[in-house]
Protein backbone atom coordinates (compact mmCIF):
# COMPACT_ATOMS: atom_id res chain seq x y z
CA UNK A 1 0.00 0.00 0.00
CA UNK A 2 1.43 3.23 -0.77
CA UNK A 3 2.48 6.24 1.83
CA UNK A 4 1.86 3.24 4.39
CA UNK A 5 5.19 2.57 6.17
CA UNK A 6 4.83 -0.82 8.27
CA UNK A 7 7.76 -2.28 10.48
CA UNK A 8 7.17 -5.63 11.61
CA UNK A 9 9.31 -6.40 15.13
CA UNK A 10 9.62 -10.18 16.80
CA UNK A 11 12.17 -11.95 18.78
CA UNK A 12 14.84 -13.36 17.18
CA UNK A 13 15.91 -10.59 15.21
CA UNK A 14 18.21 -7.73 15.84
CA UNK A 15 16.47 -5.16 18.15
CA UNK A 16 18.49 -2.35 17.48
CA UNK A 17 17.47 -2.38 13.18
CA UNK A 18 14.07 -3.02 14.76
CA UNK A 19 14.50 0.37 16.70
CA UNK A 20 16.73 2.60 13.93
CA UNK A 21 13.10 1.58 11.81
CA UNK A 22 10.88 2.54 14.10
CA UNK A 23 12.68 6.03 14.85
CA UNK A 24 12.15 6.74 10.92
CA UNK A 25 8.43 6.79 11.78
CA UNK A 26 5.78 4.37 10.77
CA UNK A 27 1.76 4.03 10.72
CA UNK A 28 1.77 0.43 11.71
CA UNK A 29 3.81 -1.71 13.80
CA UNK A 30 3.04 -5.55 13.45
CA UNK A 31 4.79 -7.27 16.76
CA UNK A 32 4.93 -10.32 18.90
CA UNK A 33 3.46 -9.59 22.69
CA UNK A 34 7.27 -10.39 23.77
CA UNK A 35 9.20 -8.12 21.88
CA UNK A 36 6.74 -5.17 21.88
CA UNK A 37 6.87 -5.60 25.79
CA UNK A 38 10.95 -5.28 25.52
CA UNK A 39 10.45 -1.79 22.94
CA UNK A 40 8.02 0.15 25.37
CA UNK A 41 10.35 -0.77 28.36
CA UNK A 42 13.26 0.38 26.56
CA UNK A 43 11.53 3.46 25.48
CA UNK A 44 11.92 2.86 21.96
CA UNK A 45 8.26 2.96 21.06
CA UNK A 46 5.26 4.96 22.49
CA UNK A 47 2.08 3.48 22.26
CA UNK A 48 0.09 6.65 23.48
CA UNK A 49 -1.17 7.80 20.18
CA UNK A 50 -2.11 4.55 18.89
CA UNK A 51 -5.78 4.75 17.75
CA UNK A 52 -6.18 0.91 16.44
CA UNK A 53 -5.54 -2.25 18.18
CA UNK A 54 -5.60 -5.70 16.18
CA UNK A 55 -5.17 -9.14 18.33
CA UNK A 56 -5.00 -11.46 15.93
CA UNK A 57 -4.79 -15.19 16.94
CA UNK A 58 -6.12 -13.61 20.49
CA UNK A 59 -7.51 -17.42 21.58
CA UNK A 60 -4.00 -19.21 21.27
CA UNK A 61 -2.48 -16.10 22.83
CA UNK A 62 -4.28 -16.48 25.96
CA UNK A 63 -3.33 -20.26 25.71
CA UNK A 64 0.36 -20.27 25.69
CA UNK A 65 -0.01 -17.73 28.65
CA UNK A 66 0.63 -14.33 27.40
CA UNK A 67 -2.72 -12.42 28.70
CA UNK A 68 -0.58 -10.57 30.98
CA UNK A 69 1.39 -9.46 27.94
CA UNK A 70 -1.93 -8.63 26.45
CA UNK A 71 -3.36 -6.81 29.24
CA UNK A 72 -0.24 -4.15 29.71
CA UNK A 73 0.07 -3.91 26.00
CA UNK A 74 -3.38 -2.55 26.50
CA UNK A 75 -2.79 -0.61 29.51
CA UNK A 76 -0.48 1.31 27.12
CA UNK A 77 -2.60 2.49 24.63
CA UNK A 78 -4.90 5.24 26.34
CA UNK A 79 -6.25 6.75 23.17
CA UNK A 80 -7.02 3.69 21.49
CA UNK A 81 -10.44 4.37 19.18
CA UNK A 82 -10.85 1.26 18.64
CA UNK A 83 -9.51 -2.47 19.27
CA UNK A 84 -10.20 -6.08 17.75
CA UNK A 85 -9.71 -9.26 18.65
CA UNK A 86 -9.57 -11.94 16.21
CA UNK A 87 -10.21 -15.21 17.63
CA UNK A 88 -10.39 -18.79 15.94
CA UNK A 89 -12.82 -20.08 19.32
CA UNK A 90 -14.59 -18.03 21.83
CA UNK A 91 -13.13 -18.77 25.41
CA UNK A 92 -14.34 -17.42 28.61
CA UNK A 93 -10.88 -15.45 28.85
CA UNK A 94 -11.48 -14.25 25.24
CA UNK A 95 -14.82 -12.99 26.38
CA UNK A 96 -13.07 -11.59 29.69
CA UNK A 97 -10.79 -9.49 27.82
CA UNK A 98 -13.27 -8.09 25.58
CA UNK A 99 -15.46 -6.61 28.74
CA UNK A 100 -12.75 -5.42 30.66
CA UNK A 101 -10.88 -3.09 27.80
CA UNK A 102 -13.24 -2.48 24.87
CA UNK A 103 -16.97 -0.69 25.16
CA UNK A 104 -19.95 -2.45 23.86
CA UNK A 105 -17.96 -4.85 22.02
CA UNK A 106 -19.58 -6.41 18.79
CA UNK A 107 -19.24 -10.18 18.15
CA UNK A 108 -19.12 -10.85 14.39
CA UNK A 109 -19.14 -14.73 12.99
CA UNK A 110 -17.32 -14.99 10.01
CA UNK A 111 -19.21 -19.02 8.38
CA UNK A 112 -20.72 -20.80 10.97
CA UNK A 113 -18.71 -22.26 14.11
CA UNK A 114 -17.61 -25.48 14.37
CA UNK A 115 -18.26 -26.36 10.68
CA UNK A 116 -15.54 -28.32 8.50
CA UNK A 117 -15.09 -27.07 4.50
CA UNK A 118 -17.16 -29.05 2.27
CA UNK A 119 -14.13 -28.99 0.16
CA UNK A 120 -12.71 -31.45 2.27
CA UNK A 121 -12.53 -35.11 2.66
CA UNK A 122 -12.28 -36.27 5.68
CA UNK A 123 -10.67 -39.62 6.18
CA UNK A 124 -9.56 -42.26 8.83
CA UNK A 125 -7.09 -45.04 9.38
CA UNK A 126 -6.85 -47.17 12.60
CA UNK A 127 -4.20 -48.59 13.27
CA UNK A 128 -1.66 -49.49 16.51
CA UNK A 129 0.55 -47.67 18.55
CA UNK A 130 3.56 -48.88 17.01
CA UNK A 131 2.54 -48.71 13.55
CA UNK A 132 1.66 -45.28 13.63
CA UNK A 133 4.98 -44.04 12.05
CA UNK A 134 4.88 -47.15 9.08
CA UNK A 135 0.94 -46.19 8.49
CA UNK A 136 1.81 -42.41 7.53
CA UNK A 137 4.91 -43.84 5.25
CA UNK A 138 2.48 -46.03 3.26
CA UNK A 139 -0.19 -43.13 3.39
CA UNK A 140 2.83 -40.69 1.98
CA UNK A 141 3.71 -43.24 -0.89
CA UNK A 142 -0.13 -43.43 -1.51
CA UNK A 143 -0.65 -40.21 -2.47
CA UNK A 144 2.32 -39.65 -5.34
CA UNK A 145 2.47 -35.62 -5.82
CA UNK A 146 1.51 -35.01 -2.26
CA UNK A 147 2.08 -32.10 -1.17
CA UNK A 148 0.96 -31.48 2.17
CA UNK A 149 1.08 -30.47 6.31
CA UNK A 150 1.63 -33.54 8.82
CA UNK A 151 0.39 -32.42 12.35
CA UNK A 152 2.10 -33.68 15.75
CA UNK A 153 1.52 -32.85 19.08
CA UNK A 154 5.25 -31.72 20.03
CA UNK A 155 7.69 -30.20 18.49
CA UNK A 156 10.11 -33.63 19.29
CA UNK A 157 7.57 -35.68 17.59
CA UNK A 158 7.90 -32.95 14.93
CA UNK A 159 11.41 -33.07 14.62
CA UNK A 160 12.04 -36.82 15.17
CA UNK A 161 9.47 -37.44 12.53
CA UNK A 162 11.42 -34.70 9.93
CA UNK A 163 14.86 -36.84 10.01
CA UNK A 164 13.58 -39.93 9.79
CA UNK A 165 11.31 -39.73 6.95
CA UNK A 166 14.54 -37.02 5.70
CA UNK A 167 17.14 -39.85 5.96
CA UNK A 168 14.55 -41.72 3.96
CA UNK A 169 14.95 -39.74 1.26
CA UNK A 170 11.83 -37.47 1.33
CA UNK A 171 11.63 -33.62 0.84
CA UNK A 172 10.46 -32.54 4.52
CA UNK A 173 10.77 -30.46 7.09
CA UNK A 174 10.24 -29.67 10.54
CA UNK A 175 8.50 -26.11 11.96
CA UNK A 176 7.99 -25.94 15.50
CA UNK A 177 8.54 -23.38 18.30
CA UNK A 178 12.75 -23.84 18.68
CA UNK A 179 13.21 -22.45 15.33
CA UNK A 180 14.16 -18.85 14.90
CA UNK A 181 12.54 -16.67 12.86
CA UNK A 182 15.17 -16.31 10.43
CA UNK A 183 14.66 -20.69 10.13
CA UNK A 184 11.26 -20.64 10.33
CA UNK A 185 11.18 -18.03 7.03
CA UNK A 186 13.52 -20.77 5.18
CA UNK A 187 11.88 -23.93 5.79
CA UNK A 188 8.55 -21.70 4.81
CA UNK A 189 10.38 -20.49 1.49
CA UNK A 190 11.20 -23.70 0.90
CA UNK A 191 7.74 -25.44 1.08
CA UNK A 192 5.92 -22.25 -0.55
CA UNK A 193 7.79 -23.07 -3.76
CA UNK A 194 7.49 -26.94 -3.10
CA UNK A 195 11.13 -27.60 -3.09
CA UNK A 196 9.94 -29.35 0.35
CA UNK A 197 6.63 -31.62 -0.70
CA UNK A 198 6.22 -31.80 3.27
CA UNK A 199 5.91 -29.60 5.89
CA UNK A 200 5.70 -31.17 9.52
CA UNK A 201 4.17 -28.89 12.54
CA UNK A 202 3.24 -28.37 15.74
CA UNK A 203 -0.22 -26.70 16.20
CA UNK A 204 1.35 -23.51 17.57
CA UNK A 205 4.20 -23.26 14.81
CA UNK A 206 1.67 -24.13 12.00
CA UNK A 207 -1.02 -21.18 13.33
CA UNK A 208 -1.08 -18.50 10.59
CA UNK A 209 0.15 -20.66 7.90
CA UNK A 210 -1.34 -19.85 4.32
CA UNK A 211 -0.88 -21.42 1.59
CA UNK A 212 -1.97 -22.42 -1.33
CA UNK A 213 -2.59 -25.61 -3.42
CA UNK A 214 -2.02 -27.54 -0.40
CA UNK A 215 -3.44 -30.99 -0.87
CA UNK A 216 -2.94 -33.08 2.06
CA UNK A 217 -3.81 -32.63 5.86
CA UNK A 218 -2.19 -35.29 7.80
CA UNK A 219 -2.86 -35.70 11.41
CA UNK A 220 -0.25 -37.71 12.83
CA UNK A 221 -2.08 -37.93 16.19
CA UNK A 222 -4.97 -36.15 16.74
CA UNK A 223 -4.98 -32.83 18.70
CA UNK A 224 -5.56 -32.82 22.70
CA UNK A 225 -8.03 -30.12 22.07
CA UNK A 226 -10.95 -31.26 19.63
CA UNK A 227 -11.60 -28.11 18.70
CA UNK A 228 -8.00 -27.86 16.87
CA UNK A 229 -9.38 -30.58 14.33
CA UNK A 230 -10.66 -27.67 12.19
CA UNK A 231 -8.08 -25.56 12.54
CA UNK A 232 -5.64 -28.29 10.69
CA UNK A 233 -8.08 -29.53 8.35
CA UNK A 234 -8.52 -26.08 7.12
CA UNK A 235 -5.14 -25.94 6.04
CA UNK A 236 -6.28 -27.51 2.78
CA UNK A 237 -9.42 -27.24 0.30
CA UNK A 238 -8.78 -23.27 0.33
CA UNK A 239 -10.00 -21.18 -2.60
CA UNK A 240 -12.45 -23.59 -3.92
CA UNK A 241 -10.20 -26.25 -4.40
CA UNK A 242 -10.72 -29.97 -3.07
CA UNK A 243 -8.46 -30.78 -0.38
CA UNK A 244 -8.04 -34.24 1.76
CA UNK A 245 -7.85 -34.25 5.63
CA UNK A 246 -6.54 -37.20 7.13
CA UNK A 247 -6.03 -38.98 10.42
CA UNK A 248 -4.19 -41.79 12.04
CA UNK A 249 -6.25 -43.17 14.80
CA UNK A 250 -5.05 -45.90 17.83
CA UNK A 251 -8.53 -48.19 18.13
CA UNK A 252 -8.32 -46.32 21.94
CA UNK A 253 -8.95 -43.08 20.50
CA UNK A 254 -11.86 -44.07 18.33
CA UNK A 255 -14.00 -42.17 21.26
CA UNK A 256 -12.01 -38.92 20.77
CA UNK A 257 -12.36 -39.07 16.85
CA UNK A 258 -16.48 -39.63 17.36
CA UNK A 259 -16.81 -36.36 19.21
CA UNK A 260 -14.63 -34.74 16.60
CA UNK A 261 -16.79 -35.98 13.84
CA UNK A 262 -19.97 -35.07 15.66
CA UNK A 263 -18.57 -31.36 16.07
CA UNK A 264 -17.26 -31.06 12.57
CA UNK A 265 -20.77 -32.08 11.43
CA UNK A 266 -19.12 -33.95 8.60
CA UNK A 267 -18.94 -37.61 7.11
CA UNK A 268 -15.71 -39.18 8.16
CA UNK A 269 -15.01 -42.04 5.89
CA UNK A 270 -12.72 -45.14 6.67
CA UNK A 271 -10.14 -46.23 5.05
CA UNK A 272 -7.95 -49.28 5.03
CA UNK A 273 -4.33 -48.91 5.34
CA UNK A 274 -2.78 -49.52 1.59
CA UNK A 275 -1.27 -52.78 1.27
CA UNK A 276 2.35 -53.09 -0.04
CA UNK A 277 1.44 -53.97 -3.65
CA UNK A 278 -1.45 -51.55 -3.33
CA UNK A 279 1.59 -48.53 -2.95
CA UNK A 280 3.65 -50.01 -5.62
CA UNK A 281 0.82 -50.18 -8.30
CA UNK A 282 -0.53 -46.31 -7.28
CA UNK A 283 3.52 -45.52 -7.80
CA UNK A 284 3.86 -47.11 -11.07
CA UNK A 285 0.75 -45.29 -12.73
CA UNK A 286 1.68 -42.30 -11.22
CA UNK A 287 5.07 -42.76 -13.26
CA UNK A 288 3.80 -43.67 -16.03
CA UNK A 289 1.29 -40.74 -16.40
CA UNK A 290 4.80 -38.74 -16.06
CA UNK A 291 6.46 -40.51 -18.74
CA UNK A 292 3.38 -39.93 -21.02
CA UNK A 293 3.19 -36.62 -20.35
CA UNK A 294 6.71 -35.55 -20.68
CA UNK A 295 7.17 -32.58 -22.27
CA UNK A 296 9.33 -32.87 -25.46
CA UNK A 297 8.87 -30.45 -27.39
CA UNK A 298 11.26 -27.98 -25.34
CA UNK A 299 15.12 -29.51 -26.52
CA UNK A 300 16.69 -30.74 -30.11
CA UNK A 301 16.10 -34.61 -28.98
CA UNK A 302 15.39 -35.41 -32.60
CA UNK A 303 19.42 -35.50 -32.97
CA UNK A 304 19.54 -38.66 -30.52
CA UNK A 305 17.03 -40.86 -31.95
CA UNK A 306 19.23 -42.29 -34.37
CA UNK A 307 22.36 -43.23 -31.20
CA UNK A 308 19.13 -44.59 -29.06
CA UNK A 309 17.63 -46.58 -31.44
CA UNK A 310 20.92 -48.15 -32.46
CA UNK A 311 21.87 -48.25 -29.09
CA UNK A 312 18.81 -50.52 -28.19
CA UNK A 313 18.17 -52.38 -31.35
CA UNK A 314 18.53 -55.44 -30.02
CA UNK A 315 16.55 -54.92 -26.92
CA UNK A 316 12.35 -55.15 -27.10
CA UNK A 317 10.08 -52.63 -26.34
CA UNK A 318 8.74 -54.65 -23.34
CA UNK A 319 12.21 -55.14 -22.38
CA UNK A 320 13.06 -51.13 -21.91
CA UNK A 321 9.74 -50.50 -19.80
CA UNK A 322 10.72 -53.18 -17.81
CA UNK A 323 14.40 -51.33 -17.21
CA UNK A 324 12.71 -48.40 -16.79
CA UNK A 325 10.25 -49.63 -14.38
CA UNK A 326 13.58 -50.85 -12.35
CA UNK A 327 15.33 -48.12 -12.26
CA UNK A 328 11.78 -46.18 -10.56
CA UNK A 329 11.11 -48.50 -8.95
CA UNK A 330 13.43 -50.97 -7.11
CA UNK A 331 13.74 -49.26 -3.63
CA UNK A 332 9.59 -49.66 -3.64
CA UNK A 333 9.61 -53.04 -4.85
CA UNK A 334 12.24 -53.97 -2.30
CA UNK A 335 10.76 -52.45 0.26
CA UNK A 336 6.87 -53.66 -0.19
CA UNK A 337 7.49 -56.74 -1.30
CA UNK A 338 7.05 -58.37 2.10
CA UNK A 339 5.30 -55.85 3.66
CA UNK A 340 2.83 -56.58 6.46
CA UNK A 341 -0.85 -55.84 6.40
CA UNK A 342 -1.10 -52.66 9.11
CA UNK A 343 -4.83 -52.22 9.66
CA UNK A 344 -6.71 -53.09 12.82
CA UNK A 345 -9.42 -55.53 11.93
CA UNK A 346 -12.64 -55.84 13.85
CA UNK A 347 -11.33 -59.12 15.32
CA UNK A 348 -8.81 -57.20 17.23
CA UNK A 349 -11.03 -54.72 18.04
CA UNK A 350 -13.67 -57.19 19.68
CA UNK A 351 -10.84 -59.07 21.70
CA UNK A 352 -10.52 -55.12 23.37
CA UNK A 353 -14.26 -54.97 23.72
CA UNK A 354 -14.03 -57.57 25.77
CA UNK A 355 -10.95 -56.77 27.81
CA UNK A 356 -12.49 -53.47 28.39
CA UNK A 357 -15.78 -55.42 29.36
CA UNK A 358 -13.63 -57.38 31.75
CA UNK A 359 -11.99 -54.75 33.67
CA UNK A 360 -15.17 -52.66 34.18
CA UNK A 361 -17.00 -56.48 35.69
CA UNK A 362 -13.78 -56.44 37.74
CA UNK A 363 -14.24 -53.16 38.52
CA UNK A 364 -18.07 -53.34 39.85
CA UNK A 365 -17.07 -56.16 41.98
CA UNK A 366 -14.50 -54.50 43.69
CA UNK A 367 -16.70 -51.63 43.99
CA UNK A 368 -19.17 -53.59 45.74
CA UNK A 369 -16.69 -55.63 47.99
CA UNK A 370 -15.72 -52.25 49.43
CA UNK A 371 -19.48 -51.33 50.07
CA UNK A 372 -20.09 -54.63 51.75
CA UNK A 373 -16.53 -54.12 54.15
CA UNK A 374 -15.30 -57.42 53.45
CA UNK A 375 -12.30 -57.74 56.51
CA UNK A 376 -9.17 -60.11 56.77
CA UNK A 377 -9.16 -63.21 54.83
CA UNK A 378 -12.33 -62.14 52.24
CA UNK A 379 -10.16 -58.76 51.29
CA UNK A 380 -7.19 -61.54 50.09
CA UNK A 381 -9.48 -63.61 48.78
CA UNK A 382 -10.36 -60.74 46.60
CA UNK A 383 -7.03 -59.74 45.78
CA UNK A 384 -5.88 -62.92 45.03
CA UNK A 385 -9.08 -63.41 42.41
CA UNK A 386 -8.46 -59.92 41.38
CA UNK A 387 -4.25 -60.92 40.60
CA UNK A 388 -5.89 -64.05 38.77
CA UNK A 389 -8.28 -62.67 36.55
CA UNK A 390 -5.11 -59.82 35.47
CA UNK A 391 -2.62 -63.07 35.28
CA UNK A 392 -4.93 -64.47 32.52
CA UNK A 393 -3.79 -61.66 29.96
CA UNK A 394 -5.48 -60.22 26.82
CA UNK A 395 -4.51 -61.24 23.24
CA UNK A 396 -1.73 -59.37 21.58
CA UNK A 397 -1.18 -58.00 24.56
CA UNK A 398 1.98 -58.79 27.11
CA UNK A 399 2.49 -58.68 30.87
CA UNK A 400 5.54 -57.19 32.39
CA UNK A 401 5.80 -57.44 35.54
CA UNK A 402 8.04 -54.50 37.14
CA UNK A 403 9.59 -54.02 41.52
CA UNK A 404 8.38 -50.36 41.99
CA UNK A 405 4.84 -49.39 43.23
CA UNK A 406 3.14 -47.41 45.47
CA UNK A 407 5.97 -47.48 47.99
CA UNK A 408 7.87 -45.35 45.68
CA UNK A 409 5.80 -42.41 45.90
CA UNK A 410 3.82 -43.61 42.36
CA UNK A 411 0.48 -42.71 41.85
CA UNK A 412 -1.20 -44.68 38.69
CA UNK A 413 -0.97 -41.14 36.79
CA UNK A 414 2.52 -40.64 37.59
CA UNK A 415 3.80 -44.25 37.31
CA UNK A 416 2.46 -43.79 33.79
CA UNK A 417 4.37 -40.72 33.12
CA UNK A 418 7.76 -42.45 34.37
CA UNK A 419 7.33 -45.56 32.38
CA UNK A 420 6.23 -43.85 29.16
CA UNK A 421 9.09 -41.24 29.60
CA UNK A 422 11.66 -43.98 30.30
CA UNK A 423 10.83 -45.84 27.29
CA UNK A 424 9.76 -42.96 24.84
CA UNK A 425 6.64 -45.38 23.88
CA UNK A 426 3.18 -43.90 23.80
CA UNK A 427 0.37 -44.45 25.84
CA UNK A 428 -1.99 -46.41 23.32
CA UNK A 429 0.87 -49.09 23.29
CA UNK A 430 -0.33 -50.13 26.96
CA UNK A 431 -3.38 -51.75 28.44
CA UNK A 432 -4.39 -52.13 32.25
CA UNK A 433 -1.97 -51.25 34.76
CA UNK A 434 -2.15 -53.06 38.59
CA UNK A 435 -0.38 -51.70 41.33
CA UNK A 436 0.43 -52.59 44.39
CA UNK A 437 2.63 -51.37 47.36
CA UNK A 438 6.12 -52.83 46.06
CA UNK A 439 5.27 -54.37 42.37
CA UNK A 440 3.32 -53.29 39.93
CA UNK A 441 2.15 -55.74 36.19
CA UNK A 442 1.76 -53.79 33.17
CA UNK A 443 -0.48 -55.10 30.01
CA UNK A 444 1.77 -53.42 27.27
CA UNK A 445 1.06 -54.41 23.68
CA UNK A 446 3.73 -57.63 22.17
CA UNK A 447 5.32 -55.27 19.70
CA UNK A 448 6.34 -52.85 22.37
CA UNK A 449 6.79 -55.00 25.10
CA UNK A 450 10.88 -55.74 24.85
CA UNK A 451 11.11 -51.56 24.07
CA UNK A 452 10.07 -51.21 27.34
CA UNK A 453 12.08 -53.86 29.42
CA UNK A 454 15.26 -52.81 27.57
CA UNK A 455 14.62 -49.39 28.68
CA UNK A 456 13.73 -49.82 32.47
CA UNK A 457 15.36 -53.10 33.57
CA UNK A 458 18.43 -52.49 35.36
CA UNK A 459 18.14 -48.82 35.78
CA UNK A 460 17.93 -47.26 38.86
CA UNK A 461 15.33 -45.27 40.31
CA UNK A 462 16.33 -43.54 43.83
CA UNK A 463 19.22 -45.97 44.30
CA UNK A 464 17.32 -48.81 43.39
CA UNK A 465 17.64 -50.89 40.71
CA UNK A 466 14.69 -51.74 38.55
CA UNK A 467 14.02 -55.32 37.78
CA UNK A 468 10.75 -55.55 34.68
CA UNK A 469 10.43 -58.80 32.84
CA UNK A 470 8.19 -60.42 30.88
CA UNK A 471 5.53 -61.57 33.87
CA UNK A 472 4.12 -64.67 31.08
CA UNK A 473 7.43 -66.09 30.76
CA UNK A 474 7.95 -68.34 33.93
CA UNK A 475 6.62 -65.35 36.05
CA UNK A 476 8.53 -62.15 37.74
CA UNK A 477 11.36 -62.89 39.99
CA UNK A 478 9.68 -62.21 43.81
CA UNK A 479 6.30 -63.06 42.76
CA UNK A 480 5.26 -67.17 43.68
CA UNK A 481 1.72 -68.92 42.47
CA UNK A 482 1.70 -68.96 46.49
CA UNK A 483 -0.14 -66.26 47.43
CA UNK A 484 0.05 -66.42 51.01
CA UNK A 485 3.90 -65.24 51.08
CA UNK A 486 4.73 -61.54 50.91
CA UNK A 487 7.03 -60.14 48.34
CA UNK A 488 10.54 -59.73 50.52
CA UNK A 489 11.38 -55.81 51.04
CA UNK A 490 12.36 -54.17 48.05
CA UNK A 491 11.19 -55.94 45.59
């Protein structure tokens, strides 16, 4: 716009250009909470005169803790004729805000809330814990000419995701909150002109974010906050164009993912997890729709017909596809050709059923053993049934037995926490969890289980060392099918 002079000022840039470009006068400053905070203490910038105040992204603000920031930015503009807040949700501090330091505030709804883009297709894939990374691989090979956002929950699931699918040999990278600003511009550079067909973010690194053309949505794991679904999904189907949003799901989280569809007000459709052959035949039309539509007519290639024909004279026309198709395509064929089927079926699903089913029965009965005050030999009784009925296990699913428990200052919530952080495994990996004062059994899917042991046994944890084996295989040392003798101290 001309005769407009903006200056834009954020942290992790020089302050002192920030200030020489503010001295030369300007009719709009654009600034992080932060670093505005830093100017007006330094005396570099006086808010006084301001007559406009924008807050954009004013709900996440409030959420990564900056209303303080907000509320003395306000403080220091007096003569302010008029402020906005734009807001992706309506929160009760939103609302707060807007009482205390604007008069008779308007609300204005831009579309209605809650309601995805019919532009986009919503779709699912369930699969386990440990799969998660392979399913958005396959979903990535799927989809030749992606060029889309993967979503993650933290900015080391953001990263750790970047380098391996990077050392993989895909264009991606990683934005999340450690980057500078001077990164953060790159990496975005680099995906606006698609030299990087992936981006990989954090909710808070990806807010703001628009571009176009972007075809994909993937969510990696789905967002602690429901409401965040259509933020990310939103990312894609922009300016009329048809966009796909999709989401990995654990079979635990299938409760989580009903209430999102319910809010979205959209059809969710599921999908089955491509199967090897299934990548490697999308791959190999996808190549040959290349080949076919190679431009030639750009470059004197008439003048090496004569040395190519010559050179494969003796070779047949099926012959050269086939080399062709080799050269494309032998680190897919090597790599799919034994590849195993990742989906959850509904077999697996109705063996959790009734594990779940299970440990709500066990549940009510203990419930009601407390209500009746069983005493002395009745309360073991119901222990013991209660350390049967867990020794039984659940299919796919294996017991570890670990020495720490309640003893150790655990609760349930925390123990969780400490295993999960020890092994850097997730929580959909594990099942029930039964602790008691010294020992503690953990259901932890088959796939995961030796992640954990390796992780935990033999460390120490306040000067103790942990013991965890696999509970199924001849039992844990300290524990006897004689339940009337006390685990010895410490174990």
């Amino acid at each position: 716009m001309t005769g407009i002079s903006v200056v834009a000022v954020y942290g992790g840039a020089s302050i002192g250009l920030q200030i020489r470009d503010l001295k030369r006068g300007v009719q709009i400053v654009v600034a992080t909470p932060g670093r505005l905070i830093d100017l007006i203490e330094r005396k570099a910038i006086n808010l006084e005169q301001i007559k406009y105040v924008v807050l954009d992204e004013a709900d996440e603000m409030l959420n990564m803790g900056f209303q303080e920031d907000i509320e003395f930015i306000l403080k220091n503009t007096p003569k302010r004729e008029s402020t906005w807040l734009f807001s992706a949700t309506m929160p009760t501090e939103i609302r707060k805000v807007s009482k205390k330091y604007m008069k008779d505030p308007k609300e204005v709804i831009v579309g209605k809330v809650n309601t995805a883009n019919k532009n986009i297709d919503h779709q699912y894939y369930v699969t386990t814990a440990q799969h998660r990374y392979d399913t958005l691989k396959r979903i990535i090979d799927f989809n030749p000419g992606i060029y889309g956002i993967i979503f993650t929950r933290t900015k080391l699931d953001a990263q750790d995701i970047s380098e391996r699918l990077t050392r993989e040999g895909y264009d991606i990278d990683a934005l999340h909150g450690d980057l500078t600003q001077v990164q953060r511009d790159k990496v975005m550079g680099q995906f606006r002109d698609k030299t990087l067909q992936l981006l990989i973010a954090t909710d808070v690194a990806a807010r703001g974010i628009d571009v176009q053309g972007i075809t994909h949505v993937i969510n990696f794991e789905l967002p602690d906050d429901i409401e965040i679904y259509t933020h990310r999904s939103g990312r894609t189907g922009r300016a009329g164009l048809q966009g796909i949003c999709i989401s990995i799901v654990h079979a635990k989280e299938m409760y989580k993912f009903k209430q999102i569809e319910r809010i979205n007000n959209s059809q969710f459709h599921k999908m089955d997890i491509p199967s090897g052959k299934d990548v490697c035949r999308k791959q190999f039309f996808s190549f040959m729709d290349k080949l076919l539509s190679a431009d030639i007519s750009h470059g004197d290639y008439e003048t090496y017909v004569p040395m190519l024909a010559e050179k494969f004279a003796d070779v047949s026309k099926e012959d050269v596809l086939k080399r062709v198709a080799a050269m494309e395509f032998d680190r897919f064929l090597k790599y799919y050709e034994h590849a195993e089927d990742l989906n959850v079926r509904e077999r697996d699903r109705t063996e959790r059923g009734k594990r779940e089913e299970r440990g709500q029965e066990m549940g009510r009965r203990r419930e009601e053993r407390s209500r009746d005050g069983a005493r002395g030999d009745s309360r073991g009784e119901a222990r013991g049934e209660a350390r049967t009925e867990f020794s039984r296990g659940a299919a796919g699913y294996s017991r570890l037995f670990v020495n720490l428990g309640t003893k150790d200052g655990f609760f349930k919530a925390s123990f969780l926490q400490y295993v999960l952080d020890m092994s850097d495994l997730k929580k959909e990996v594990l099942g029930k969890i039964d602790m008691r004062d010294m020992n503690s059994w953990i259901e932890i899917e088959k796939g995961a289980a030796q992640q954990m042991i390796r992780a935990l046994d033999g460390k120490k944890y306040k000067g103790r060392s942990i013991r965890m084996n696999d509970a199924d295989s001849g039992g844990p040392a300290g524990f006897s099918s004689d339940r009337s003798r006390r685990p010895r101290r410490g174990e």
